[in-house]
PDB file of N, CA and C in Angstrom:
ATOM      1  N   UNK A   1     -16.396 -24.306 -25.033  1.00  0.00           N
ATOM      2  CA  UNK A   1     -17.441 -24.398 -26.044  1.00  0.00           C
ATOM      3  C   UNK A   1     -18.792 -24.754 -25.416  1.00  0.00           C
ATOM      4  N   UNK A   2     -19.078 -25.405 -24.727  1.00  0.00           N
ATOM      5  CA  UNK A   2     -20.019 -25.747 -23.299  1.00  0.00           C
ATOM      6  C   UNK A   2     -20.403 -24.938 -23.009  1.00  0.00           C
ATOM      7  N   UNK A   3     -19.710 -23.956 -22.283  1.00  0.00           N
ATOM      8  CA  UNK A   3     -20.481 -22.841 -21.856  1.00  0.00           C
ATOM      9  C   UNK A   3     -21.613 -21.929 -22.972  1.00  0.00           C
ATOM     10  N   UNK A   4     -20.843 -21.703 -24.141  1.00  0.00           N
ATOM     11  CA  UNK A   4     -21.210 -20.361 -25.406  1.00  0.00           C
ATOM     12  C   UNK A   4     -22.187 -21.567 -25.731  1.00  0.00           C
ATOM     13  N   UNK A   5     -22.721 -22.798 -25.763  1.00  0.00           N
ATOM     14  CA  UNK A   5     -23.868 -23.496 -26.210  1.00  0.00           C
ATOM     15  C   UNK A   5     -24.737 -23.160 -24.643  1.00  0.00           C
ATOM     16  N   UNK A   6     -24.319 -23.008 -23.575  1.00  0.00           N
ATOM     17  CA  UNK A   6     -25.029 -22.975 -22.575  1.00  0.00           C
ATOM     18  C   UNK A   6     -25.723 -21.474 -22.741  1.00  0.00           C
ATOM     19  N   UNK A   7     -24.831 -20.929 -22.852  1.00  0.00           N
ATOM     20  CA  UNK A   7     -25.799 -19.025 -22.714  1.00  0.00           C
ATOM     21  C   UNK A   7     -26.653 -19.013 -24.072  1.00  0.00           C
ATOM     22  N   UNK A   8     -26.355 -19.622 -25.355  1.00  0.00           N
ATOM     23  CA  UNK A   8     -26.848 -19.569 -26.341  1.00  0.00           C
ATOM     24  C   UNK A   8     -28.538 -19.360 -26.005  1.00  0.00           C
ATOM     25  N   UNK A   9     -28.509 -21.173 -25.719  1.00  0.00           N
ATOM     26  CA  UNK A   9     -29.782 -22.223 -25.014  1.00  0.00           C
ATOM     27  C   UNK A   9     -30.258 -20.926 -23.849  1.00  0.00           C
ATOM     28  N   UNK A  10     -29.907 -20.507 -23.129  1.00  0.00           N
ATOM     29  CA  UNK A  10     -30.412 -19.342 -22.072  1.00  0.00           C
ATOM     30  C   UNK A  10     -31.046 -18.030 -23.163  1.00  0.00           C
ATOM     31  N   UNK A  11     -30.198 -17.538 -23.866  1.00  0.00           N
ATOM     32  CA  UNK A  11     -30.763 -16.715 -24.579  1.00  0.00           C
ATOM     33  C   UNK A  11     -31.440 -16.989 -25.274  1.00  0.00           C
ATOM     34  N   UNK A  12     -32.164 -18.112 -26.291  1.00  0.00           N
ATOM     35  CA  UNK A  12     -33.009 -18.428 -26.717  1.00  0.00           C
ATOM     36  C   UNK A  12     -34.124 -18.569 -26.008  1.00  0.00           C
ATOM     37  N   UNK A  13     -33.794 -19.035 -24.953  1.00  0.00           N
ATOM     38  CA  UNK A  13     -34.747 -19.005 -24.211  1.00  0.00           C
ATOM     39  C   UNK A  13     -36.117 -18.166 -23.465  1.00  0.00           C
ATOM     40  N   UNK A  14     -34.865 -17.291 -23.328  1.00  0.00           N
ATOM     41  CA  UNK A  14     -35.606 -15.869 -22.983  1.00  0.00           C
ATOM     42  C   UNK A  14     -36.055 -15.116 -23.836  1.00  0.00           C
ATOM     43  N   UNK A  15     -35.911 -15.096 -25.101  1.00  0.00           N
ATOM     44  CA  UNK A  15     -36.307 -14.100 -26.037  1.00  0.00           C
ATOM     45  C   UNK A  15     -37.710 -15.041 -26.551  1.00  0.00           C
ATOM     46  N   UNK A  16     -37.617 -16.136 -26.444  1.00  0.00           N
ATOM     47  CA  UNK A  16     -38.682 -16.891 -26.840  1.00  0.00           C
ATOM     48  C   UNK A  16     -39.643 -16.555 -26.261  1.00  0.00           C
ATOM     49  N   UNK A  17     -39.630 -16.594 -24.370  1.00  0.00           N
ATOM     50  CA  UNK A  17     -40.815 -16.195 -23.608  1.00  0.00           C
ATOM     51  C   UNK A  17     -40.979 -14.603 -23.671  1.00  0.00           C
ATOM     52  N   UNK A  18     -40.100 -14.047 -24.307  1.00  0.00           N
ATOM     53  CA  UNK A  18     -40.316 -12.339 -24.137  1.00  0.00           C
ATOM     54  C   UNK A  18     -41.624 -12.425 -25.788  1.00  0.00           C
ATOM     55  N   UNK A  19     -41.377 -13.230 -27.101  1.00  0.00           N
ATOM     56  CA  UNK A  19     -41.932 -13.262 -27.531  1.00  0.00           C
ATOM     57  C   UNK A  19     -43.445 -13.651 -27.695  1.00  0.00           C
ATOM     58  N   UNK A  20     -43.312 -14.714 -26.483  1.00  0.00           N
ATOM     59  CA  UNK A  20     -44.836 -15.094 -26.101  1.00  0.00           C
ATOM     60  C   UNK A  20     -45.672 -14.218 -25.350  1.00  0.00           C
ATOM     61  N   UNK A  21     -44.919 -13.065 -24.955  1.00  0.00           N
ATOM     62  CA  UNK A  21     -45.843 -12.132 -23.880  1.00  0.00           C
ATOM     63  C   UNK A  21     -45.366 -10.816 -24.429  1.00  0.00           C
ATOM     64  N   UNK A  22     -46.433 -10.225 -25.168  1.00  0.00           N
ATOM     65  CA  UNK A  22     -45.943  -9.090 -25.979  1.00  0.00           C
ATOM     66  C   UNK A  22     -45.548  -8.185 -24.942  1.00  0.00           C
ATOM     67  N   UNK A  23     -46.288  -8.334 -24.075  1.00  0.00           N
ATOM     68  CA  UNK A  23     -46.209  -6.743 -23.115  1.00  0.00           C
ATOM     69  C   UNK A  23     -44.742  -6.656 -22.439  1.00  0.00           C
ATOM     70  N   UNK A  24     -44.443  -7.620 -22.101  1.00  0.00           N
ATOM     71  CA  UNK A  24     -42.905  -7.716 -21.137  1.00  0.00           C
ATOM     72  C   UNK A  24     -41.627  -7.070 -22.612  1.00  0.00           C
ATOM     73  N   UNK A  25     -42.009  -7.880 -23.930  1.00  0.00           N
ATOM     74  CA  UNK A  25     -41.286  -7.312 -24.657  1.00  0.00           C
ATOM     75  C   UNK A  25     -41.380  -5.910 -24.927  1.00  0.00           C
ATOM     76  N   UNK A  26     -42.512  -5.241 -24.932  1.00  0.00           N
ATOM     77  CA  UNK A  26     -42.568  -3.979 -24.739  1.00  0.00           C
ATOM     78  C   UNK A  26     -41.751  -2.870 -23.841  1.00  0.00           C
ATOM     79  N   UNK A  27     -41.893  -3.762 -22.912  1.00  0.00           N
ATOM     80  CA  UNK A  27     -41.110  -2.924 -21.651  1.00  0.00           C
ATOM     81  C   UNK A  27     -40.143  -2.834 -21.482  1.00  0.00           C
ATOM     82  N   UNK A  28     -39.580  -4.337 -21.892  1.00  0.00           N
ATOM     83  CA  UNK A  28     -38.189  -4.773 -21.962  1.00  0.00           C
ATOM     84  C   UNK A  28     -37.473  -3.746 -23.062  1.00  0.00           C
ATOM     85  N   UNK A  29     -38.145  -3.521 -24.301  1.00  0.00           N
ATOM     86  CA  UNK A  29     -37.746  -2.612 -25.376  1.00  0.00           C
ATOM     87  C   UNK A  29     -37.386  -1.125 -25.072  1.00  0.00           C
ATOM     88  N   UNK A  30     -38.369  -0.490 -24.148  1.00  0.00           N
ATOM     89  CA  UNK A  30     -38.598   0.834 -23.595  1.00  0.00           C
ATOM     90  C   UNK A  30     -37.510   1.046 -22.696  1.00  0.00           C
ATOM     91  N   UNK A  31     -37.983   0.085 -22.104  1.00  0.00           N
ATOM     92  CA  UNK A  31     -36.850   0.218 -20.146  1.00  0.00           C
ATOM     93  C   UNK A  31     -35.655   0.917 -20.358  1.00  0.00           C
ATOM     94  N   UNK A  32     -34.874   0.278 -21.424  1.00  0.00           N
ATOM     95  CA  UNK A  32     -33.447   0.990 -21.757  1.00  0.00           C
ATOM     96  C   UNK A  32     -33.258   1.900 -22.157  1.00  0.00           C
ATOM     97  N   UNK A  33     -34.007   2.354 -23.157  1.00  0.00           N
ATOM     98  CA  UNK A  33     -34.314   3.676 -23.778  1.00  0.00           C
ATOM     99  C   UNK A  33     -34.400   4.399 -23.461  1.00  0.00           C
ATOM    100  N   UNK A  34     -35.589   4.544 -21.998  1.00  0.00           N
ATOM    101  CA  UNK A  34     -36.163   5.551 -21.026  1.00  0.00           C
ATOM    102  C   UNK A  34     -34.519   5.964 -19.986  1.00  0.00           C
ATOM    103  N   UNK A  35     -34.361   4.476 -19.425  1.00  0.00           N
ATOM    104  CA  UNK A  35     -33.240   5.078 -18.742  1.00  0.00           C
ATOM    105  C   UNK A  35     -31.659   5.754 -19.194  1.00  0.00           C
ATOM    106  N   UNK A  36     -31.480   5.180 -20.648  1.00  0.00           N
ATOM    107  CA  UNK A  36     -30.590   6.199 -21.551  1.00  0.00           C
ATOM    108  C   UNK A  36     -30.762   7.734 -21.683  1.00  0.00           C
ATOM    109  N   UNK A  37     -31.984   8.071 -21.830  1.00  0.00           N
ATOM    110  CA  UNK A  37     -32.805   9.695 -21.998  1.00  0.00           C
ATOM    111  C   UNK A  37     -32.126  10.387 -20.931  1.00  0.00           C
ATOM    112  N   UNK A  38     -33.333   9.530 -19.308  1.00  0.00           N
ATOM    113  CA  UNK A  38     -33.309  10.100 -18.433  1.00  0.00           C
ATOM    114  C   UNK A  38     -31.175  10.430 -17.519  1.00  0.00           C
ATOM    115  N   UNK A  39     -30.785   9.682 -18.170  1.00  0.00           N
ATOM    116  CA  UNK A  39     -29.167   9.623 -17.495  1.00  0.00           C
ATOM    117  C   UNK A  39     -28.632  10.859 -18.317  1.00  0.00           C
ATOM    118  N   UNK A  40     -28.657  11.006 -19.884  1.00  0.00           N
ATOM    119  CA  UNK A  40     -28.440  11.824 -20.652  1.00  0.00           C
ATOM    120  C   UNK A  40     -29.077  13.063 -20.186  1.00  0.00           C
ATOM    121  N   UNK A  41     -30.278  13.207 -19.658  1.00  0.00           N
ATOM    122  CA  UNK A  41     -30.700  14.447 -19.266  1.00  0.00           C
ATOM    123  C   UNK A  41     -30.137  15.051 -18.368  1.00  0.00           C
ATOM    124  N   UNK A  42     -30.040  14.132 -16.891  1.00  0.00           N
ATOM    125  CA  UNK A  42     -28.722  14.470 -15.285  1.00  0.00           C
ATOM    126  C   UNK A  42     -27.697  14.552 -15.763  1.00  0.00           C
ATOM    127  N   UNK A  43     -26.632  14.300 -17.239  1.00  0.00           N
ATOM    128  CA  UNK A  43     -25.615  14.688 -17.440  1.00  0.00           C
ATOM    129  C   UNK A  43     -25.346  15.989 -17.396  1.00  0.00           C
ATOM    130  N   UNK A  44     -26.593  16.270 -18.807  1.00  0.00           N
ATOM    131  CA  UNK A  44     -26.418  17.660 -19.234  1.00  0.00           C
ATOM    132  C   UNK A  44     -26.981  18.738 -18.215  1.00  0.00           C
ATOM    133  N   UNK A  45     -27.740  18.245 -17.858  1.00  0.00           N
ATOM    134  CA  UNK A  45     -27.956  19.405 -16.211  1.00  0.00           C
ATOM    135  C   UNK A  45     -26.407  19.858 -15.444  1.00  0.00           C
ATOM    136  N   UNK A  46     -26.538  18.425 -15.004  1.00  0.00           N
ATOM    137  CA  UNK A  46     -24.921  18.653 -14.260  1.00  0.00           C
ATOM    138  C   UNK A  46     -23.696  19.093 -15.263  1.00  0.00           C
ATOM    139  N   UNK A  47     -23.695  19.325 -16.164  1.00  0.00           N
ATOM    140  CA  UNK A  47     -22.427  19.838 -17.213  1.00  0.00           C
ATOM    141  C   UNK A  47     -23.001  21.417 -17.117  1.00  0.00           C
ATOM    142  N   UNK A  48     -24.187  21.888 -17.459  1.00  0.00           N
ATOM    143  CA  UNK A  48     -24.811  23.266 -17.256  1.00  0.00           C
ATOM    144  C   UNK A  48     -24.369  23.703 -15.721  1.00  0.00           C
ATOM    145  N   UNK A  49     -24.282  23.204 -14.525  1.00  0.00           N
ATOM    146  CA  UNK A  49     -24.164  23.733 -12.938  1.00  0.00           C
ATOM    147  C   UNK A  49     -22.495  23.792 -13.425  1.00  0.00           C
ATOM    148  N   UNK A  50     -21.667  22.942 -13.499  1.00  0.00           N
ATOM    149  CA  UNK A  50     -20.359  22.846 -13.569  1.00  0.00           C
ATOM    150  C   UNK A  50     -20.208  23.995 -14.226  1.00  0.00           C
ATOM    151  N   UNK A  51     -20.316  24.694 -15.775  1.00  0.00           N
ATOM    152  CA  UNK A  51     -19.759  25.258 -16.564  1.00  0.00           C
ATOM    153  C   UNK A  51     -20.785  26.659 -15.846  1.00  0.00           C
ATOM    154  N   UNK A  52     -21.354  26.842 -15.093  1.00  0.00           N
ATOM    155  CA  UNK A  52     -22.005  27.891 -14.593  1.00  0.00           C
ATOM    156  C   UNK A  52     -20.777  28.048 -13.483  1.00  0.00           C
ATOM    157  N   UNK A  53     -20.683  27.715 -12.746  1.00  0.00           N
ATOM    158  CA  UNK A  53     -19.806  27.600 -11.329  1.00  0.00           C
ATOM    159  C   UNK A  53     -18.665  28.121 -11.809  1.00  0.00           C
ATOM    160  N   UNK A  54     -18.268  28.064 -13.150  1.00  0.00           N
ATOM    161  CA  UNK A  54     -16.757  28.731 -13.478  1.00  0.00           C
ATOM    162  C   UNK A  54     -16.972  30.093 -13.861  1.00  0.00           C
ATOM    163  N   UNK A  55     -18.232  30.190 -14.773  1.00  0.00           N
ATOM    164  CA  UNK A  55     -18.407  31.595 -15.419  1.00  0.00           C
ATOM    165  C   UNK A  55     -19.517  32.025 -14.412  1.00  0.00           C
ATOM    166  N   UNK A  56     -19.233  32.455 -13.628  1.00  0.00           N
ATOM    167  CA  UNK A  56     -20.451  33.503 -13.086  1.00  0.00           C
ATOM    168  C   UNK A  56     -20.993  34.599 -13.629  1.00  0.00           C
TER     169      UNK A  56
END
């Protein structure tokens, strides 16, 4: 129970200072997003070369 009050207190923490500095929350918001897109995009590339390589 120690611990889950310990990460709590950590996560409050941090979202507090992400709230005091709009811009980091910004980024922080984006960052994941951008790199979800961009991974989703090298999937589907690489699923297009694969399914090419069978059907010539």
């Amino acid at each position: 129970m120690k611990y889950w009050r310990e990460t709590i207190a950590v996560t409050q923490r941090i979202l507090i200072e992400l709230l005091r500095r709009k811009r980091s929350l910004i980024f922080w918001s984006i960052f994941p997003i951008s790199v979800l897109i961009l991974n989703g995009m090298i999937l589907a590339e690489r699923a297009k070369l694969s399914i090419s390589k069978i059907n010539p």
